[in-house]
C-alpha atoms as a PDB file:
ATOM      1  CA  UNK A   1      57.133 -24.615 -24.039  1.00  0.00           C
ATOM      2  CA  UNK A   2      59.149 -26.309 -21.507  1.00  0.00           C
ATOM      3  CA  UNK A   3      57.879 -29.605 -19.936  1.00  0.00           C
ATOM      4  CA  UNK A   4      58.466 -28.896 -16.097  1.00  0.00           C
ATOM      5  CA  UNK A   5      56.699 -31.663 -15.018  1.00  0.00           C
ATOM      6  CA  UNK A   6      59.098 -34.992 -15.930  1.00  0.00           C
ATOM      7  CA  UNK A   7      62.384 -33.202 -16.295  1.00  0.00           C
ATOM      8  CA  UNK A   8      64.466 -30.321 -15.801  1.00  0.00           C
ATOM      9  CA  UNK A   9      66.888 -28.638 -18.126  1.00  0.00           C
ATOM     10  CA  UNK A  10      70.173 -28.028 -17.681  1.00  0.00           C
ATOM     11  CA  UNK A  11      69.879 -24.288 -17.562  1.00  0.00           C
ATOM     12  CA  UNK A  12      67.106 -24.475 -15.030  1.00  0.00           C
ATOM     13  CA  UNK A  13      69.239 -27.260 -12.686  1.00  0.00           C
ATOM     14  CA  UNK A  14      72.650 -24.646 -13.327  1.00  0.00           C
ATOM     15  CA  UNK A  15      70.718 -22.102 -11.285  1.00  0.00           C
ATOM     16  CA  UNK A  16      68.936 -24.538  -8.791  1.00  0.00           C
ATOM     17  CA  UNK A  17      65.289 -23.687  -9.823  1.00  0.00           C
ATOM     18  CA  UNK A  18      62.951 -26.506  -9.116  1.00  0.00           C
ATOM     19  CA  UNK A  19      59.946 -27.751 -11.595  1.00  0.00           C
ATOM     20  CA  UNK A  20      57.934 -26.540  -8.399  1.00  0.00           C
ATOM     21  CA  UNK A  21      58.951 -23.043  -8.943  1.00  0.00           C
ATOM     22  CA  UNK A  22      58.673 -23.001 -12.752  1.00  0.00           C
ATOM     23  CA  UNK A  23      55.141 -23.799 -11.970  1.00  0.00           C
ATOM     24  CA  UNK A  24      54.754 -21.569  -9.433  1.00  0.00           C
ATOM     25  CA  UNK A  25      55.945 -18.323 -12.202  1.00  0.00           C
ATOM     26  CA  UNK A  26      54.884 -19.409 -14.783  1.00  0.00           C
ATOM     27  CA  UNK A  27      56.455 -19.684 -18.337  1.00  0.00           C
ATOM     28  CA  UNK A  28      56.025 -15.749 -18.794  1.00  0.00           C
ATOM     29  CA  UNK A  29      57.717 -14.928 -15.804  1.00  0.00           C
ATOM     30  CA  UNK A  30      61.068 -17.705 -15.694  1.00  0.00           C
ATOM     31  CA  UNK A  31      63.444 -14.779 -17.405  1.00  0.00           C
ATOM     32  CA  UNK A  32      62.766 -13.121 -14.325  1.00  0.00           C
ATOM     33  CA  UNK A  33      63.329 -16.075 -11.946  1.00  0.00           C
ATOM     34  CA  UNK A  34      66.579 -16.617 -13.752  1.00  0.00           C
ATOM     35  CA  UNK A  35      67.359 -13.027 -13.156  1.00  0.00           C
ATOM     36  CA  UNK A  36      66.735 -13.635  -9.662  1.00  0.00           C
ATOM     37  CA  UNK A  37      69.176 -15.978  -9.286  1.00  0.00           C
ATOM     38  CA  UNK A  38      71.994 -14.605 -10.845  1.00  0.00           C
ATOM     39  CA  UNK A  39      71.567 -11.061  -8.474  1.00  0.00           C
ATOM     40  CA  UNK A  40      71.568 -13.751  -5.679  1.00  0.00           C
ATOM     41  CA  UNK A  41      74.813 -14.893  -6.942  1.00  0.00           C
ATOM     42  CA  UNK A  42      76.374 -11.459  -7.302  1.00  0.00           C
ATOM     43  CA  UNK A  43      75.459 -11.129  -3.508  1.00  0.00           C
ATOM     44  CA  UNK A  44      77.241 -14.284  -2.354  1.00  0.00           C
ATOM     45  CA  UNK A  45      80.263 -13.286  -3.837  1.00  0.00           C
END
C-alpha cells in the first residue's frame, strides 16, 4: 500500500497526481488515474 498521506512517489509526482487525488480514487482505482494522464498527454501533443 502506498502512504499518500506524508509523501509522494516519484511515479505519482512524474504524472502530476496529488496525494489529494490518490485519496480521492482510491488504491483500486490509481492504474486508472495513471491511465488518465497519459491519454491527457497524447492529447497535448
Amino acid at each position: 500500500m502506498y502512504d499518500i498521506t506524508t509523501t509522494m512517489d516519484s511515479g505519482f509526482e512524474l504524472f502530476n497526481i496529488t496525494a489529494t487525488e490518490l485519496k480521492a480514487v482510491g488504491e483500486d482505482e490509481m492504474p486508472e488515474l495513471v491511465l488518465e494522464r497519459v491519454a491527457l498527454v497524447d492529447v497535448l501533443k
